[in-house]
Structures are given as structure tokens and as C-alpha cells.
N, C-alpha and C. Protein backbone atom coordinates (compact mmCIF):
# COMPACT_ATOMS: atom_id res chain seq x y z
N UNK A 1 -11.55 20.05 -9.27
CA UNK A 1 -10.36 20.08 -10.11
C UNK A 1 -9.66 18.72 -10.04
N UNK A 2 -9.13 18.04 -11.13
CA UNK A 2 -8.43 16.97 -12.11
C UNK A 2 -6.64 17.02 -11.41
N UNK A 3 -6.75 16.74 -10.81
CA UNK A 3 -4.62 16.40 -11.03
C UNK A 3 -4.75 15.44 -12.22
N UNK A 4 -3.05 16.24 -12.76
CA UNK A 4 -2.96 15.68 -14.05
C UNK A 4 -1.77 15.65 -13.74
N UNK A 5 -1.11 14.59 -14.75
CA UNK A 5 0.20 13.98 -14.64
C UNK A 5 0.89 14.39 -16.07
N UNK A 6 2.34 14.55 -15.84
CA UNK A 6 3.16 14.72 -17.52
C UNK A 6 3.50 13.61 -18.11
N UNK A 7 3.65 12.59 -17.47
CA UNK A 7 3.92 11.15 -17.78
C UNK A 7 2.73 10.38 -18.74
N UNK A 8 2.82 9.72 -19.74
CA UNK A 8 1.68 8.37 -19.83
C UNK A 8 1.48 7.09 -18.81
N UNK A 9 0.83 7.14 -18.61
CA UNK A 9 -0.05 5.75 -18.07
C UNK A 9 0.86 4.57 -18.77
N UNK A 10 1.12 3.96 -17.56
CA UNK A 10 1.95 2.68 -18.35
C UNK A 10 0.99 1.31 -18.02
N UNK A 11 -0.30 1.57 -17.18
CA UNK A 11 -0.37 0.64 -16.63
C UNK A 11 -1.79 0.32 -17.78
N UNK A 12 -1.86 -0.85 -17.97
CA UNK A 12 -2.60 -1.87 -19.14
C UNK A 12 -3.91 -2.23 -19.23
N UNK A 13 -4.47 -1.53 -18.10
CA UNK A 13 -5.91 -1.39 -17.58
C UNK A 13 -6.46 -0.04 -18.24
N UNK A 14 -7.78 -0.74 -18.72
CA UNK A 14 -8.10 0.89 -18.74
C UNK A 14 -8.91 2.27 -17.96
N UNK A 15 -7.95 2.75 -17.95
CA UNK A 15 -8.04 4.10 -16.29
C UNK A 15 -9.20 4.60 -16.77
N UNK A 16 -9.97 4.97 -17.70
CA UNK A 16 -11.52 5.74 -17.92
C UNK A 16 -11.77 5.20 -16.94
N UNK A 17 -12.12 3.43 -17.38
CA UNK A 17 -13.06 2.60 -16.80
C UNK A 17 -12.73 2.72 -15.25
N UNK A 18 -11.71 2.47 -14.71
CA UNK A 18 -11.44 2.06 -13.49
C UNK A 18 -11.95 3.72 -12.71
N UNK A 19 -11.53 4.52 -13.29
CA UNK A 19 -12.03 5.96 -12.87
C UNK A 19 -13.58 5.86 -12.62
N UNK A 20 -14.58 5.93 -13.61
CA UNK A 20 -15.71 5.66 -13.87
C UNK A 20 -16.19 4.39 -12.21
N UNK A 21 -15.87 3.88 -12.58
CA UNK A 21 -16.17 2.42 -11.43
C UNK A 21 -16.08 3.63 -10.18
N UNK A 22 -14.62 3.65 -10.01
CA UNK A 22 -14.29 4.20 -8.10
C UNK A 22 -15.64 5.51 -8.03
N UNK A 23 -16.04 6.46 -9.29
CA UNK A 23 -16.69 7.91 -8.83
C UNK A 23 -17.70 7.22 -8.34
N UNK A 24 -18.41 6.05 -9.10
CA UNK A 24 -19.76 5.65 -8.77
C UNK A 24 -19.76 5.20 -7.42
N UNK A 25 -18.58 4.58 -7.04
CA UNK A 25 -18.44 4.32 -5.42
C UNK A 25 -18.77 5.38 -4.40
N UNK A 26 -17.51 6.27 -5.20
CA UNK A 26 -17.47 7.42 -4.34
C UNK A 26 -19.07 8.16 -4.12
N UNK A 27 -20.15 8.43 -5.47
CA UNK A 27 -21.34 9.20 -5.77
C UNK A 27 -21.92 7.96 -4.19
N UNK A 28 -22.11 6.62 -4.50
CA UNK A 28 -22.93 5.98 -3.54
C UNK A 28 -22.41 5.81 -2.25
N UNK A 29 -21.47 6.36 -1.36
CA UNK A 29 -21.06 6.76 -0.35
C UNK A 29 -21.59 8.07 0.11
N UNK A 30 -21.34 9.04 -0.91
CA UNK A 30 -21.77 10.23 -0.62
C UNK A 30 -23.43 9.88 -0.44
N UNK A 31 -24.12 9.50 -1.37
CA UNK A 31 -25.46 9.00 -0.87
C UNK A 31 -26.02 8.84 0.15
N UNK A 32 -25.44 7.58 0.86
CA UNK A 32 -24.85 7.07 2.28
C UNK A 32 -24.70 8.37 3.28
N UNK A 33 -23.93 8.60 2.94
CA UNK A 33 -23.48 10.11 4.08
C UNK A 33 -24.71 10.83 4.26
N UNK A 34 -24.85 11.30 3.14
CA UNK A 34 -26.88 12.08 3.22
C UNK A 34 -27.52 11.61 3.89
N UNK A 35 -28.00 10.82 3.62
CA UNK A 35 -28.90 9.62 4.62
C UNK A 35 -28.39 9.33 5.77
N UNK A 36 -27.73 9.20 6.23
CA UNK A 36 -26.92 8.57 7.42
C UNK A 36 -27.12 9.95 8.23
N UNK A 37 -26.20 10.95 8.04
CA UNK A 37 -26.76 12.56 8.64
C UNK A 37 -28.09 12.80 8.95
N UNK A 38 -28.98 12.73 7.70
CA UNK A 38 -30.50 13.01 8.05
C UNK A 38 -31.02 12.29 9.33
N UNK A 39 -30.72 10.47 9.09
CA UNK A 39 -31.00 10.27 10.39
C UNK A 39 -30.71 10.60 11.74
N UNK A 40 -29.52 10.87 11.60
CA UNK A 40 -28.61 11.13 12.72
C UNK A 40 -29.08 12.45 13.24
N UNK A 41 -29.78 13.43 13.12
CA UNK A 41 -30.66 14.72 13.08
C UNK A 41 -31.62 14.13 13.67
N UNK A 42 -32.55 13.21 12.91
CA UNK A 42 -33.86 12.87 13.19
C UNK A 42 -33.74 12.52 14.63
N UNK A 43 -33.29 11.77 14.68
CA UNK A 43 -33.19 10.83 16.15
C UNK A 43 -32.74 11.71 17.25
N UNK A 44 -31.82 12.90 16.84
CA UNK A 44 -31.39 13.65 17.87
C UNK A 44 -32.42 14.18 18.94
N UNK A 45 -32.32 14.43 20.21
CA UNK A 45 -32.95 15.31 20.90
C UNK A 45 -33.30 16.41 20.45
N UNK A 46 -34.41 17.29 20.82
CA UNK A 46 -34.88 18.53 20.34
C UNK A 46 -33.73 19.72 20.36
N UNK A 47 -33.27 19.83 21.27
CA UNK A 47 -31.59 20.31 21.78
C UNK A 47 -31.30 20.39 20.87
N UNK A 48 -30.69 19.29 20.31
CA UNK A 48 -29.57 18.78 19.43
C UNK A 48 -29.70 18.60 17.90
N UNK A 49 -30.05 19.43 17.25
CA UNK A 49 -30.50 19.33 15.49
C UNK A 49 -29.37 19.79 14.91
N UNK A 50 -28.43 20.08 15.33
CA UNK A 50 -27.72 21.13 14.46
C UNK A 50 -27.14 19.51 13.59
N UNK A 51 -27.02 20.26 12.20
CA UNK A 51 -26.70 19.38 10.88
C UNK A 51 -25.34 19.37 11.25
N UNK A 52 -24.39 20.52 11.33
CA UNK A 52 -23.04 20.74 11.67
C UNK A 52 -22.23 19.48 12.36
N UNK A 53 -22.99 19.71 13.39
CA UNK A 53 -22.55 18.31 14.56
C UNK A 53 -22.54 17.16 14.24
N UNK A 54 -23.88 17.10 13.68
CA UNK A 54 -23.89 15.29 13.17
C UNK A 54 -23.26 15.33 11.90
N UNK A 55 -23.04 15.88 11.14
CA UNK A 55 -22.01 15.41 9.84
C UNK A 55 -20.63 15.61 10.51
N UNK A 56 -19.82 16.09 11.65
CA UNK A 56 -18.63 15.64 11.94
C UNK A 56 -18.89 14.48 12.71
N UNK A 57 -20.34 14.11 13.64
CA UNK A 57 -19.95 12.64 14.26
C UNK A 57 -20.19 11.50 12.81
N UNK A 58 -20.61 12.47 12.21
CA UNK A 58 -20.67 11.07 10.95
C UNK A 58 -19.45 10.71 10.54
N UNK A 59 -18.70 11.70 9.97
CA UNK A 59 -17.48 11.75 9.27
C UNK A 59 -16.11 11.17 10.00
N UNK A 60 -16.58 11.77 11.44
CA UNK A 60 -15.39 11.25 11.87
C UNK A 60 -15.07 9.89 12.52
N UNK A 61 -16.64 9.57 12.95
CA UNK A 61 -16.31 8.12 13.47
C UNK A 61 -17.54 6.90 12.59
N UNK A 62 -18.15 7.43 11.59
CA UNK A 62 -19.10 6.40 11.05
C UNK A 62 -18.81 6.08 9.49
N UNK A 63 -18.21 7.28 9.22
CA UNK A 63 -17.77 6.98 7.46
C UNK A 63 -17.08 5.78 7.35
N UNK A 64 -17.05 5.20 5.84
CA UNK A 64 -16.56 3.91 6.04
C UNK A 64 -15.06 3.83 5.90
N UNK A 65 -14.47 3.19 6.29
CA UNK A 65 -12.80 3.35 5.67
C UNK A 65 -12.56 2.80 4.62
N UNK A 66 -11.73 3.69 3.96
CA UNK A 66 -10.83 3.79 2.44
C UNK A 66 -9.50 3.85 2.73
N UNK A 67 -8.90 3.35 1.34
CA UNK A 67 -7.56 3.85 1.36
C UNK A 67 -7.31 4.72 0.35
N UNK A 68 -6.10 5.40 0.40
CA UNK A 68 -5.90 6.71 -0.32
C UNK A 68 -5.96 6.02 -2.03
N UNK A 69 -5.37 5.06 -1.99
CA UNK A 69 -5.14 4.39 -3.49
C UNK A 69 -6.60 4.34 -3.92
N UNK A 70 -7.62 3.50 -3.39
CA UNK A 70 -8.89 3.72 -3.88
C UNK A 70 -9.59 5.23 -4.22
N UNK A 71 -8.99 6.26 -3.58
CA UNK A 71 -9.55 7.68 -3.58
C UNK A 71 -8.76 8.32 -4.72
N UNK A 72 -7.59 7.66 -4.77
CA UNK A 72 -7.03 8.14 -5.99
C UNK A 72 -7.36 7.70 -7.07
N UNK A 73 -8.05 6.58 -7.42
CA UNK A 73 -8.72 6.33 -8.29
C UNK A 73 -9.66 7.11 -8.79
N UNK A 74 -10.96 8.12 -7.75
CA UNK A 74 -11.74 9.02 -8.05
C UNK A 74 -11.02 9.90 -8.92
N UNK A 75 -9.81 10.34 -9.12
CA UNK A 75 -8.83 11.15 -9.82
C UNK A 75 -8.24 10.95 -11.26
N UNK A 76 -8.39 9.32 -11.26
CA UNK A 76 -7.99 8.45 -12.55
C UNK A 76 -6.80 8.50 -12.45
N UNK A 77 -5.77 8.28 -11.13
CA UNK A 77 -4.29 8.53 -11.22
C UNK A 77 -4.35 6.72 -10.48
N UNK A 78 -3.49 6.21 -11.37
CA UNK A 78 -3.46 4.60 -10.55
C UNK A 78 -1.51 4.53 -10.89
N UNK A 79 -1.05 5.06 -9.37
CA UNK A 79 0.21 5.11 -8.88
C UNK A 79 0.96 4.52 -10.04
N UNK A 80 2.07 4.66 -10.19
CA UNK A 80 2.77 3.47 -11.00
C UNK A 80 3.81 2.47 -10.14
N UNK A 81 4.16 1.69 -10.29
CA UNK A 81 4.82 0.82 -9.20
C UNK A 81 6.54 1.56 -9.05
N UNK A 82 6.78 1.20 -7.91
CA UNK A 82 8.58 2.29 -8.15
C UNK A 82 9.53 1.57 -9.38
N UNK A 83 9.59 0.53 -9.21
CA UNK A 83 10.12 -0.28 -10.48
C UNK A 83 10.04 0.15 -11.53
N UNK A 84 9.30 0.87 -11.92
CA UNK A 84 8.92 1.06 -13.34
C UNK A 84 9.39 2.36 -13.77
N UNK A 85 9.91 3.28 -12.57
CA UNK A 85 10.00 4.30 -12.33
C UNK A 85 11.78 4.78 -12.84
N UNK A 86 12.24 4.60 -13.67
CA UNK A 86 13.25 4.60 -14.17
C UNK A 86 14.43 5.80 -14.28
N UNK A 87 14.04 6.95 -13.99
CA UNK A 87 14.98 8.37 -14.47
C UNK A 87 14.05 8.80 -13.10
N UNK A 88 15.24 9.77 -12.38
CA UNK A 88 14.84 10.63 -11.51
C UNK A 88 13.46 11.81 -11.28
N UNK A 89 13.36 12.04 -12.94
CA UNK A 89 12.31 13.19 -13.32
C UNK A 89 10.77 12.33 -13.23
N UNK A 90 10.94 10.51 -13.86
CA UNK A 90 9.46 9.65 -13.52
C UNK A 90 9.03 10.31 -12.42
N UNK A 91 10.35 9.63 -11.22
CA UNK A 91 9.97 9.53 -9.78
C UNK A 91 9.45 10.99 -9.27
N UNK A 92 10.20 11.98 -9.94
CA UNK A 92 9.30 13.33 -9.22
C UNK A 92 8.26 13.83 -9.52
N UNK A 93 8.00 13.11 -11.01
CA UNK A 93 6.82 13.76 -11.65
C UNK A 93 5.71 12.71 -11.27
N UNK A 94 5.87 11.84 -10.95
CA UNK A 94 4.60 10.54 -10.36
C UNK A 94 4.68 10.79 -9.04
N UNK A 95 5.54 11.15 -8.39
CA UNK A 95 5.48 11.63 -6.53
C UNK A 95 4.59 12.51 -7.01
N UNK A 96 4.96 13.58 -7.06
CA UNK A 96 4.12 15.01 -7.39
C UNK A 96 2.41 14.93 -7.83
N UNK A 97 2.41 14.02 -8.74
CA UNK A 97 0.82 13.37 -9.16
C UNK A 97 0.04 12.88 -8.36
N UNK A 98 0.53 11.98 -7.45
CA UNK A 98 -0.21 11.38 -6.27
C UNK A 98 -0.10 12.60 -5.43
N UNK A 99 0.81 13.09 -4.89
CA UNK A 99 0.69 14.04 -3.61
C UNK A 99 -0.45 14.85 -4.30
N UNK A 100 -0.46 15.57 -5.12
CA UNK A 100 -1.79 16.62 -5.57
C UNK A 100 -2.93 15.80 -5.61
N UNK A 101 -2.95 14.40 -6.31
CA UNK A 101 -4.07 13.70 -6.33
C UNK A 101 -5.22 13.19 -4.60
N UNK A 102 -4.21 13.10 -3.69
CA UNK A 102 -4.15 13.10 -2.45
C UNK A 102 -5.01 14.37 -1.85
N UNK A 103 -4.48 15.69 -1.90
CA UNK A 103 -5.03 16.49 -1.96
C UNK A 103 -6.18 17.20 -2.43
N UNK A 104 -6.53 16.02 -3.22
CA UNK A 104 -7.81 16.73 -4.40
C UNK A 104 -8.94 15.74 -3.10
N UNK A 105 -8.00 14.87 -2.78
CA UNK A 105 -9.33 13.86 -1.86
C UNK A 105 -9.35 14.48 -0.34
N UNK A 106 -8.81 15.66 0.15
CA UNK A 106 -8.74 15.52 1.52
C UNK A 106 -7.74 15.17 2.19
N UNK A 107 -6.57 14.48 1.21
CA UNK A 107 -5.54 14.14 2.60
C UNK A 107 -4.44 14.54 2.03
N UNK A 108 -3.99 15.11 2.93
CA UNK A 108 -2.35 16.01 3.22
C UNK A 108 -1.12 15.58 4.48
N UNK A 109 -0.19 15.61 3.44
CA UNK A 109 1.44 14.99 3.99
C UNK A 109 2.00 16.25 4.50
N UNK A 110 2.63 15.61 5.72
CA UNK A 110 3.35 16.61 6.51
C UNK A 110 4.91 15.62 6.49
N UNK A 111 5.80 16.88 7.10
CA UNK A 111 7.03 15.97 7.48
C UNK A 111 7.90 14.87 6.42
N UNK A 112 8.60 15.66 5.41
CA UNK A 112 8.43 14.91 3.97
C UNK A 112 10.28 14.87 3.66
N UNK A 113 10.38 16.40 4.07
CA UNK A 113 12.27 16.83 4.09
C UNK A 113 13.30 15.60 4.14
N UNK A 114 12.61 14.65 4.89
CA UNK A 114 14.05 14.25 5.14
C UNK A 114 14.54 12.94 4.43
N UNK A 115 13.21 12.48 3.20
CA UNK A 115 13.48 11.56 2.45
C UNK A 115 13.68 12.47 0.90
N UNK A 116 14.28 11.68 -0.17
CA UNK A 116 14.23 12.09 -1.45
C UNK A 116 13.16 11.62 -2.00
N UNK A 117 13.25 11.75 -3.43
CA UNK A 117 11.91 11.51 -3.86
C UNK A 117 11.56 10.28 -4.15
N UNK A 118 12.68 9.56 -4.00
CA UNK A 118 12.18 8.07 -4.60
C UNK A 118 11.72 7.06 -3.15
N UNK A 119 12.70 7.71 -2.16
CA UNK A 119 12.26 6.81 -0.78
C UNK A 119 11.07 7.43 -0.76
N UNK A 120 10.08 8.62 -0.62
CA UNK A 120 8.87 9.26 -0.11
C UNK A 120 7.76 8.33 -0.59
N UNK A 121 8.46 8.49 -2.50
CA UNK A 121 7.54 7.49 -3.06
C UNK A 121 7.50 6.16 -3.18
N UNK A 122 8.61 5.52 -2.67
CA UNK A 122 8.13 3.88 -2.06
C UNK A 122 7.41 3.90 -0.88
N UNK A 123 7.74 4.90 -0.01
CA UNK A 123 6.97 4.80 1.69
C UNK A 123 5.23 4.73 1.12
N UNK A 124 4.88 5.88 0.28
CA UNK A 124 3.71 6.30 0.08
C UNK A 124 2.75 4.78 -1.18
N UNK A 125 3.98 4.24 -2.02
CA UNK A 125 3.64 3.19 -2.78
C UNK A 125 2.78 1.87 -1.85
N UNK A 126 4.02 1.48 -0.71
CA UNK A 126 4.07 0.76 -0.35
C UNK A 126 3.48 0.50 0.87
N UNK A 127 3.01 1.68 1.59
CA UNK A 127 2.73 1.50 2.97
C UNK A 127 1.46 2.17 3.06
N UNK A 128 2.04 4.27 2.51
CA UNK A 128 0.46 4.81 2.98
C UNK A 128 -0.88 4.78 2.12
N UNK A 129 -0.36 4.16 0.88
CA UNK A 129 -1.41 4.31 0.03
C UNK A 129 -2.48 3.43 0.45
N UNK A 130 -2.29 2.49 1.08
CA UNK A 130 -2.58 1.09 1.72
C UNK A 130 -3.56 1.32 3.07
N UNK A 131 -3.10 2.19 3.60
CA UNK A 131 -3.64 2.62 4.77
C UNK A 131 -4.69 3.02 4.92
N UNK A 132 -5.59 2.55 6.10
CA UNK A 132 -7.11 3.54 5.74
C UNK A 132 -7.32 3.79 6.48
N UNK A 133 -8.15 5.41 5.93
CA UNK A 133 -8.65 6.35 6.31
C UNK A 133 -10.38 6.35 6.51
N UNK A 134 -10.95 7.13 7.01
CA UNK A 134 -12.39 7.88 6.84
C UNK A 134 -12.38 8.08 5.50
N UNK A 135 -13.84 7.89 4.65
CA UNK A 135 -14.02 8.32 3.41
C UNK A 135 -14.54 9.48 3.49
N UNK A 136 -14.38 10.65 3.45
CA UNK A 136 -14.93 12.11 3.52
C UNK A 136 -15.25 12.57 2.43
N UNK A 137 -16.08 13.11 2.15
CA UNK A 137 -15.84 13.87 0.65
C UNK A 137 -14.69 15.32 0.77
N UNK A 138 -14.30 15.35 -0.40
CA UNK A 138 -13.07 16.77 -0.77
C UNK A 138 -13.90 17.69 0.25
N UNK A 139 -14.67 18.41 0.38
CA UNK A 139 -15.10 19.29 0.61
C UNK A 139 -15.70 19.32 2.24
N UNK A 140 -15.18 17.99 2.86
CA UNK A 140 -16.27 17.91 4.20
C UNK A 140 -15.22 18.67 5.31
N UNK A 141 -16.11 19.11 6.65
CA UNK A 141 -15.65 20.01 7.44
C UNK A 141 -14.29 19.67 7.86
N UNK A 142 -13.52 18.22 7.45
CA UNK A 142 -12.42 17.86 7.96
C UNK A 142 -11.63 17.00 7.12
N UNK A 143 -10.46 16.98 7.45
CA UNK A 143 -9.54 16.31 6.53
C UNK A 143 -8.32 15.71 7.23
N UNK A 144 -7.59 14.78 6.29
CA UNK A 144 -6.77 13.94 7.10
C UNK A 144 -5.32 14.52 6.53
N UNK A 145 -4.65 14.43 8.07
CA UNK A 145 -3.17 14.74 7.93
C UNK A 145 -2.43 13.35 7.91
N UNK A 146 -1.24 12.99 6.92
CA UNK A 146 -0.62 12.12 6.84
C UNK A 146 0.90 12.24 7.55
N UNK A 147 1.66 12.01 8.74
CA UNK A 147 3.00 12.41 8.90
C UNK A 147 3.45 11.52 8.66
N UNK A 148 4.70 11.84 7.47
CA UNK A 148 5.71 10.88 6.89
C UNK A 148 6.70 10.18 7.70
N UNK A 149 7.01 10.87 8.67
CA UNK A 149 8.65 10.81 9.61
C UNK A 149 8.40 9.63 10.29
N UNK A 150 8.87 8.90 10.29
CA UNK A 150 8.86 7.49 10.84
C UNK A 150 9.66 7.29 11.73
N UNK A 151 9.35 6.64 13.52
CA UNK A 151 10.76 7.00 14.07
C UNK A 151 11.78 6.51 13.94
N UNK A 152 12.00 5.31 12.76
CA UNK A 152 13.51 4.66 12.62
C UNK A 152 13.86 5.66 11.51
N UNK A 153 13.46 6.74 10.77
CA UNK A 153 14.05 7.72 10.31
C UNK A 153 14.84 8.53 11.07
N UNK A 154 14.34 8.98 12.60
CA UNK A 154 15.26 9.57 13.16
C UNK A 154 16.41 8.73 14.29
N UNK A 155 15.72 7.84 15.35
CA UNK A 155 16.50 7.28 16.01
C UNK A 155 17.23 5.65 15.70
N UNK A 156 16.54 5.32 14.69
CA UNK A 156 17.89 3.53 13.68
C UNK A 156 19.35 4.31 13.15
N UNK A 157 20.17 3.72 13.75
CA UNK A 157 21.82 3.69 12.65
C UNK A 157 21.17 4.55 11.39
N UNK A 158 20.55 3.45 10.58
CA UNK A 158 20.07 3.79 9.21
C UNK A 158 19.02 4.81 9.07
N UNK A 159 18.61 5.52 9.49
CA UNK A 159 17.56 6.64 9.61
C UNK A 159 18.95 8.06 9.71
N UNK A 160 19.60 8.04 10.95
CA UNK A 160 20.67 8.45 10.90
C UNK A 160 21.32 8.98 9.87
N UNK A 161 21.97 7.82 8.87
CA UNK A 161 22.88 8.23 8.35
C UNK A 161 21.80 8.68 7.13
N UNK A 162 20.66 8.13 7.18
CA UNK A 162 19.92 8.68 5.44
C UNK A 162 19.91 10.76 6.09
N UNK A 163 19.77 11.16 7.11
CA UNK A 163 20.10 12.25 7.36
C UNK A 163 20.71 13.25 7.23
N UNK A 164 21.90 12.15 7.36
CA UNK A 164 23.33 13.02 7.05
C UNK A 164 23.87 12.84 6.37
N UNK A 165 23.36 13.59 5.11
CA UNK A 165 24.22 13.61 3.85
C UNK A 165 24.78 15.17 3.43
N UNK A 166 25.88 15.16 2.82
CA UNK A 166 26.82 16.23 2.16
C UNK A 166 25.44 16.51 0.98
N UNK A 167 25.18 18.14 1.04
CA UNK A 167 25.13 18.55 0.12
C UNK A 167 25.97 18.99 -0.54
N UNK A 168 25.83 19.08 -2.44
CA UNK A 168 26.76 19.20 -3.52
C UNK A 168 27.20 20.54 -3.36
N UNK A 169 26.41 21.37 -3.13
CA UNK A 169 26.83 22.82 -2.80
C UNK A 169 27.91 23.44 -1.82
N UNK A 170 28.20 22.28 -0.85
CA UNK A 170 28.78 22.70 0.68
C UNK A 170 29.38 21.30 1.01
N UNK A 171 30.25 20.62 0.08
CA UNK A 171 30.60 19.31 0.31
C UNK A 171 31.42 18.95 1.48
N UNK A 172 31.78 19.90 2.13
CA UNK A 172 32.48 20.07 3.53
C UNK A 172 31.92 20.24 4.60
N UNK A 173 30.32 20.36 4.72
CA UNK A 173 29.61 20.57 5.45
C UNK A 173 28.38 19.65 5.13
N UNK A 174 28.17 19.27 6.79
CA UNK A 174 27.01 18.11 6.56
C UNK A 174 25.89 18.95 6.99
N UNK A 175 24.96 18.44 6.10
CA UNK A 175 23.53 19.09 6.41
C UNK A 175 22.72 17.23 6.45
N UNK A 176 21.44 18.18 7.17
CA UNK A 176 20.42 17.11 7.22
C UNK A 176 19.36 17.22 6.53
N UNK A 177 19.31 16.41 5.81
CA UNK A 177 18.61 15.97 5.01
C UNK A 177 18.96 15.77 3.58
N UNK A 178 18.37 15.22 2.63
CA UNK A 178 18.83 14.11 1.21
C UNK A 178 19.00 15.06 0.28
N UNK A 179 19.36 14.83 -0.55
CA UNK A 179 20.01 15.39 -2.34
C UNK A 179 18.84 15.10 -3.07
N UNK A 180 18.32 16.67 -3.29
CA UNK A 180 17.09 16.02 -4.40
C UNK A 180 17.49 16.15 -5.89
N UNK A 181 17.02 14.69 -6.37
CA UNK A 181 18.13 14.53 -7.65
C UNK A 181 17.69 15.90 -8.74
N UNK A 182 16.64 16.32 -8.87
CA UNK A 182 16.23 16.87 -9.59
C UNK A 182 16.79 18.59 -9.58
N UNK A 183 16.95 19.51 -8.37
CA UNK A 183 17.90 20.03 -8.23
C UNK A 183 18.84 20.53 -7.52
N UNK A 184 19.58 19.15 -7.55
CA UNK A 184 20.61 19.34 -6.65
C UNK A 184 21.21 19.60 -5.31
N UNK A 185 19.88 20.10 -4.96
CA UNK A 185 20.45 20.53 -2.99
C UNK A 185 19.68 20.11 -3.00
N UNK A 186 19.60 20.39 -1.20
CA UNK A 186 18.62 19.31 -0.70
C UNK A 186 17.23 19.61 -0.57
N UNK A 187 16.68 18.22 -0.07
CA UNK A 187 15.07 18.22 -0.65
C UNK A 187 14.38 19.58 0.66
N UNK A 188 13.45 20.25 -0.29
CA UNK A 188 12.92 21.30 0.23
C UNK A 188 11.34 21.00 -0.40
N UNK A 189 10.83 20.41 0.18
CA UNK A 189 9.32 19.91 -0.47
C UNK A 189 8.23 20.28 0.26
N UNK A 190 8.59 20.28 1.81
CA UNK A 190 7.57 20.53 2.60
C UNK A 190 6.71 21.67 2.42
N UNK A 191 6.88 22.62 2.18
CA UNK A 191 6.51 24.34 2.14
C UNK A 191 5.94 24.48 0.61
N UNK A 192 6.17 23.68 -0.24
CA UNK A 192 5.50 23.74 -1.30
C UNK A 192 4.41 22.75 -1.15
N UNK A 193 4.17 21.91 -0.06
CA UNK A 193 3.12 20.81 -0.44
C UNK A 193 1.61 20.77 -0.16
N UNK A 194 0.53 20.90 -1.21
CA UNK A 194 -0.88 21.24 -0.86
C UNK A 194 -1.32 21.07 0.51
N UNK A 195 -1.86 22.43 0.78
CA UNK A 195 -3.17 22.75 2.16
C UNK A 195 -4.30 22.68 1.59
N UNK A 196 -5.22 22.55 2.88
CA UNK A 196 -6.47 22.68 2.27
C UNK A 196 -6.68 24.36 1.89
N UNK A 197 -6.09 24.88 2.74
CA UNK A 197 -6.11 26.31 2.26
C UNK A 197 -6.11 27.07 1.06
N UNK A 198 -5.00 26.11 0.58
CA UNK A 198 -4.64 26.41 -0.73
C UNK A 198 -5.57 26.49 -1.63
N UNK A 199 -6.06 27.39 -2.75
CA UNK A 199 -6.79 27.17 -3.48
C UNK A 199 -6.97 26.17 -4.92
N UNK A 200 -5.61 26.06 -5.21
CA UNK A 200 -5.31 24.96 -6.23
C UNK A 200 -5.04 23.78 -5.47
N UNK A 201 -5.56 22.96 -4.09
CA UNK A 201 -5.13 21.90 -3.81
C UNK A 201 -6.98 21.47 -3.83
């Protein structure tokens, strides 16, 4: 399954192509993985054949590293920059695109509450998309957890106070965590955000 976005593509490249390019990566990795397993069997001791085993020592310490942005490409979703990101509804509806797109590859965000949607999606623009991971395929025995919470979110001045904000509902009472612009109280994202469990993730 396709994550799909409500937004157009602003970006000037054309996403078929760039889509097309990353699957063929992705198809000749997976290749790779086949082969790489088989051997990894072959060579084993008589003991030791089980396929099971050697595709997690493959996966977990021989796959090659990626970053999520390249995997999101397998998806045809190529982030949009936050800048560009203009009205509150962009930013939730392009957060929302990558986080599912993310999910379509194997990797899932934890720990998300305590930013809004536009800080989540600069952290994720700017930092985790960047980051690399194991290339797994969607479907392999394991998958990567991403935790958002950063510790100058909780223990900096400024982590602090992004915490403690008045919700609109209870303006006399401080709660923790941000105002999600979209509606109005505060951000409640975590509990809605794809598992592998899930069947639509």
C-alpha cells in the first residue's frame, strides 16, 4: 500500500522518475539480501541452517544503511521543505504523509506529544529524515523505532517552557504539552500513530 498525500507536489523534479530510480534501488538491495542470506545458510554449521536466524543477523547488522528520506522515495513522497509550508493544515497534512510514508517502510515514531506539528516536522525535515538506518524491506522480521523526545525537550529552560503551555480550553490551567493548531487542544498524536500491527500502516 501507497501513502498518499492531499496536497500537490510543489517540488520541480519529476517524482514518477525519482520514485522509479529509488524502487530499482530498493528491488537491487532486496536482491542483495537474497543472496547474502543464502550464503549466510550455506556457510553455516550443520546445527545452524535455520533461514530465520540468518535473515535477522543479516538485517540487523549487515543490511546496508539508508535514510528514511531515501525510503521515502520508494513511496514517491519527497518531503516538502518547512518553508514552503505555509497554513497550519500544509504542515499537518505533509507531517501526516511522511509519518504514514515512514510506516509503509518499517519505521515508526514514538514520543511525539510534546511538540506541535510544525516543530515535529522540522525535527523529522531536518534531522531524522537524514539519519540512517538498516535497509529492511516493509515486511522483514523487524523494524525500526524512532523516539522523538530529545533531552533538551525535557531538561533546557527552552524545552521547559515549549511544555508548558495554556491550553485554549482551560486557560487557567497549565497543561503539558503544545496547541495543536488544527484542533485546538493539545497535541494528542501519539495513540493515533502507525504500528506495525496496524493493518493500514
Amino acid at each position: 500500500m501507497i501513502a498518499t498525500r492531499t496536497r500537490p507536489y510543489t517540488d520541480p523534479h519529476p517524482t514518477i522518475r525519482i520514485q522509479e530510480d529509488a524502487l530499482q534501488r530498493q528491488r537491487e538491495r532486496l536482491a542483495e539480501r537474497k543472496r547474502a542470506i543464502s550464503r549466510l545458510v550455506a556457510e553455516a554449521p550443520a546445527d545452524q541452517k535455520e533461514i530465520f536466524h540468518w535473515t535477522l543477523v543479516y538485517d540487523l547488522e549487515q543490511a546496508p544503511l539508508i535514510t528514511s528520506r531515501e525510503l521515502l522515495l520508494t513511496q514517491g513522497i519527497i518531503p516538502c521543505p518547512p518553508q514552503e509550508l505555509i497554513t497550519d493544515l500544509d504542515v499537518h497534512d505533509e507531517l501526516w504523509t511522511v509519518i504514514e510514508g515512514m510506516a509503509k517502510t518499517g519505521i515508526y515514531l514514538l514520543n511525539t506529544d510534546h511538540m506541535c506539528d510544525r516543530d515535529l516536522y522540522a525535527r523529522l525535515y531536518f534531522r531524522i529524515l537524514d539519519e540512517q538506518t538498516r535497509g529492511l524491506p516493509p515486511a522483514a522480521e523487524a523494524c525500526e523505532y524512532i523516539d522523538c523526545l530529545h533531552p533538551l525537550d525535557m531538561d533546557h529552560p527552552l524545552g521547559k517552557r515549549m511544555l508548558d503551555r495554556k491550553e485554549p480550553s482551560r486557560p487557567n490551567d497549565y497543561c503539558r504539552g503544545p496547541v495543536c493548531p488544527i484542533s485546538g487542544s493539545l497535541a494528542d498524536r501519539d495513540r493515533y500513530l502507525p504500528r506495525p500491527s496496524d493493518p493500514n500502516a
